[in-house]
Protein backbone atom coordinates (compact mmCIF):
# COMPACT_ATOMS: atom_id res chain seq x y z
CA UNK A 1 10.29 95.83 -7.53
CA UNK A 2 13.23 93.25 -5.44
CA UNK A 3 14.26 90.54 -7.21
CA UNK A 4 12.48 87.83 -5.93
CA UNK A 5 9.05 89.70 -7.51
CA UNK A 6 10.54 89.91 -10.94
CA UNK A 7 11.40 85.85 -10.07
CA UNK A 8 8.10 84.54 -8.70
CA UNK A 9 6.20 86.92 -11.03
CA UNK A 10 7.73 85.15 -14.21
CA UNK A 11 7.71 81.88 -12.45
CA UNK A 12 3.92 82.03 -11.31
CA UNK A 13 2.82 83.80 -14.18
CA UNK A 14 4.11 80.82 -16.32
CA UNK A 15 3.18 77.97 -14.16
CA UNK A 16 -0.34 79.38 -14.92
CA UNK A 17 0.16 79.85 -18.41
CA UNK A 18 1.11 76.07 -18.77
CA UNK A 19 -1.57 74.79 -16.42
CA UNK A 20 -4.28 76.71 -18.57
CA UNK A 21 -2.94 75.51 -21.68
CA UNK A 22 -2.85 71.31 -20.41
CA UNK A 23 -5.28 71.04 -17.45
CA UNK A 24 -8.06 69.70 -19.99
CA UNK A 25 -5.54 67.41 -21.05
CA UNK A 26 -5.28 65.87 -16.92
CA UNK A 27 -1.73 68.11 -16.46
CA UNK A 28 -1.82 69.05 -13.13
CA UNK A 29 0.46 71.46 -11.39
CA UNK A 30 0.89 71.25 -7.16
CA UNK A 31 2.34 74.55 -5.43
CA UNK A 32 4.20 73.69 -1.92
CA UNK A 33 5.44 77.17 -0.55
CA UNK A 34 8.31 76.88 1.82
CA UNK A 35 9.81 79.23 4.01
CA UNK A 36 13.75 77.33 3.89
CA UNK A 37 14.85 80.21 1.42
CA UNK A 38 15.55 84.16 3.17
CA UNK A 39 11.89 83.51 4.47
CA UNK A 40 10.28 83.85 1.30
CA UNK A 41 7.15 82.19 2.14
CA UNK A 42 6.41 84.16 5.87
CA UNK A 43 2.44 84.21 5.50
CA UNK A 44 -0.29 81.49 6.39
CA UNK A 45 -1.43 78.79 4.12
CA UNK A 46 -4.57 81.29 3.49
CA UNK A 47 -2.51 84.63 3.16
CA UNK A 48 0.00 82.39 0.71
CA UNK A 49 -2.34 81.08 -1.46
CA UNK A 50 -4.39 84.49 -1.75
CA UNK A 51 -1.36 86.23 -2.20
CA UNK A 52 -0.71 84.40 -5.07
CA UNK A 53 -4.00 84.14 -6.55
CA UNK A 54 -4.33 88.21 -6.36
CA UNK A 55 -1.11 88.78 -7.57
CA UNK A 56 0.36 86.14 -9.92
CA UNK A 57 -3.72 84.71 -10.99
CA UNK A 58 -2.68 81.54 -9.42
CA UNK A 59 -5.15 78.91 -9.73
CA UNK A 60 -3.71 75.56 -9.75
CA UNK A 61 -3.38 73.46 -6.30
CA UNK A 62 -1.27 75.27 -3.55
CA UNK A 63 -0.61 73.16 -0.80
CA UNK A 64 -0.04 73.60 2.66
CA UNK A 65 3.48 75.15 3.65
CA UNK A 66 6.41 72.40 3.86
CA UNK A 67 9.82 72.21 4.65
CA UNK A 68 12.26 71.06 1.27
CA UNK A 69 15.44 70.93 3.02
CA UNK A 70 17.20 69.73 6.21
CA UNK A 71 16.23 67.90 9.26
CA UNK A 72 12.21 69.00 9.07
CA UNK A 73 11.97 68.24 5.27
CA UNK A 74 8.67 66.86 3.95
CA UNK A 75 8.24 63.11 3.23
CA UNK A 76 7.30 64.72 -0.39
CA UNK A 77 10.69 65.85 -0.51
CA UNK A 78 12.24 62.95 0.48
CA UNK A 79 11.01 61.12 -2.14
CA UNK A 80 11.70 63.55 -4.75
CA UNK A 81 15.34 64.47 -3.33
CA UNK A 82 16.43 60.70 -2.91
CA UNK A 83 16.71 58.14 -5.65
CA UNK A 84 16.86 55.77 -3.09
CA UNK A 85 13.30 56.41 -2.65
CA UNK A 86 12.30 57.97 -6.19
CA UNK A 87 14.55 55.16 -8.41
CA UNK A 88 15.38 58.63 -10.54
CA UNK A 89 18.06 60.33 -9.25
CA UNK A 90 19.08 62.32 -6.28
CA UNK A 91 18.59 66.03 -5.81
CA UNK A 92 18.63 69.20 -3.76
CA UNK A 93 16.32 71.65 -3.72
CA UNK A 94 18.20 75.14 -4.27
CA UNK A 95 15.39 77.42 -4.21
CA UNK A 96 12.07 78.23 -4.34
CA UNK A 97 10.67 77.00 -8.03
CA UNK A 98 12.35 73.72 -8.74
CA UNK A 99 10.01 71.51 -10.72
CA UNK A 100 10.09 67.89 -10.05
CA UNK A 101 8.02 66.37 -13.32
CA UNK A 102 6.11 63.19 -12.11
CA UNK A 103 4.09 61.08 -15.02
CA UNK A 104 1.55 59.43 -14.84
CA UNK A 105 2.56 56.46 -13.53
CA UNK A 106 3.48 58.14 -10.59
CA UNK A 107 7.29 57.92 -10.81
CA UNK A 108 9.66 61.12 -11.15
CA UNK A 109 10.95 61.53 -14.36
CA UNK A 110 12.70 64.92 -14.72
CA UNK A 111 14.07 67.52 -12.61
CA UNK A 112 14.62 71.23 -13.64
CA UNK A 113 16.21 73.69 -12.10
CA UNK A 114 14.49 76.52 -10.07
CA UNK A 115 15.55 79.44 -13.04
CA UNK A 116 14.19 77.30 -15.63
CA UNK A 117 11.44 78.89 -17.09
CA UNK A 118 7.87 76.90 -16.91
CA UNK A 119 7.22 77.66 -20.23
CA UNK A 120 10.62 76.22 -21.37
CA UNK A 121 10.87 74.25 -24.31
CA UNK A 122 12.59 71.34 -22.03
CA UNK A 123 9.32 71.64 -20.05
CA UNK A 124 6.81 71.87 -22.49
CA UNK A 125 7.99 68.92 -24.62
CA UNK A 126 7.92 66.57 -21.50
CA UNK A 127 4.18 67.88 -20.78
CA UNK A 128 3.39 67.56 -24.54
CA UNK A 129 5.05 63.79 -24.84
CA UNK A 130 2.85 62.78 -21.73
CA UNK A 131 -0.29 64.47 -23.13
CA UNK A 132 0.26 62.47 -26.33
CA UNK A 133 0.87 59.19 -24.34
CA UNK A 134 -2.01 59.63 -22.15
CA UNK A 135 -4.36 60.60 -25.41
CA UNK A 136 -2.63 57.25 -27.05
CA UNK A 137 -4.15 55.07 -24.31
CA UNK A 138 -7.35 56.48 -24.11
């Protein structure tokens, strides 16, 4: 198994893990696959998403393939990347599994860092404070 397996494997596998456990509670997670990192992402929109689906049991939102860097980058991307557009903070994407964690107000609130874990305890406490807010209102 390469290294970028054992990566996305742990990365997919717990993106779905935290979708399952919040999507009742209107958590949402978006997939964009990008190609801007050792061509990672080669495949059609179709062969991406059933790729992952098969292989990682991906079944949360995956989104046509973008660009997250450089002269071709996404609007998306601009937005998250620039705090002149986001009012957050600036960013660069460094690879393939940076989370950009948007509330629901729409605004970005938190960046973490492609290695980060989706079931870290810095991500799970930001999906848990929102879930509480959200239940607050209701």
């Amino acid at each position: 198994m390469k290294i970028k397996e054992v990566t996305s494997l742990g990365q997919y596998k717990g993106l779905q893990k935290l979708y399952d456990r919040y999507k009742d509670s209107g958590f949402v997670i978006v997939g964009f696959p990008a190609n801007d990192f050792f061509w990672q992402e080669p495949g059609s929109n179709k062969e991406i998403a059933a790729f992952c689906e098969k292989n990682y049991g991906v079944t949360f939102p995956m989104m046509s393939k973008i660009s997250v860097k450089g002269s071709e980058m996404h609007p998306l991307y601009q937005f998250l990347t620039q705090v002149r557009k986001n009012g957050h903070k600036s960013s660069t994407v460094s690879w393939n599994f940076q989370k950009y964690l948007i509330g629901t107000d729409g605004k970005l609130s938190k960046i973490i860092p492609p290695r980060t874990a989706p079931m870290s305890e810095e991500v799970i406490n930001w999906v848990e404070e929102g879930v509480m807010a959200v239940n607050e209102r209701l």
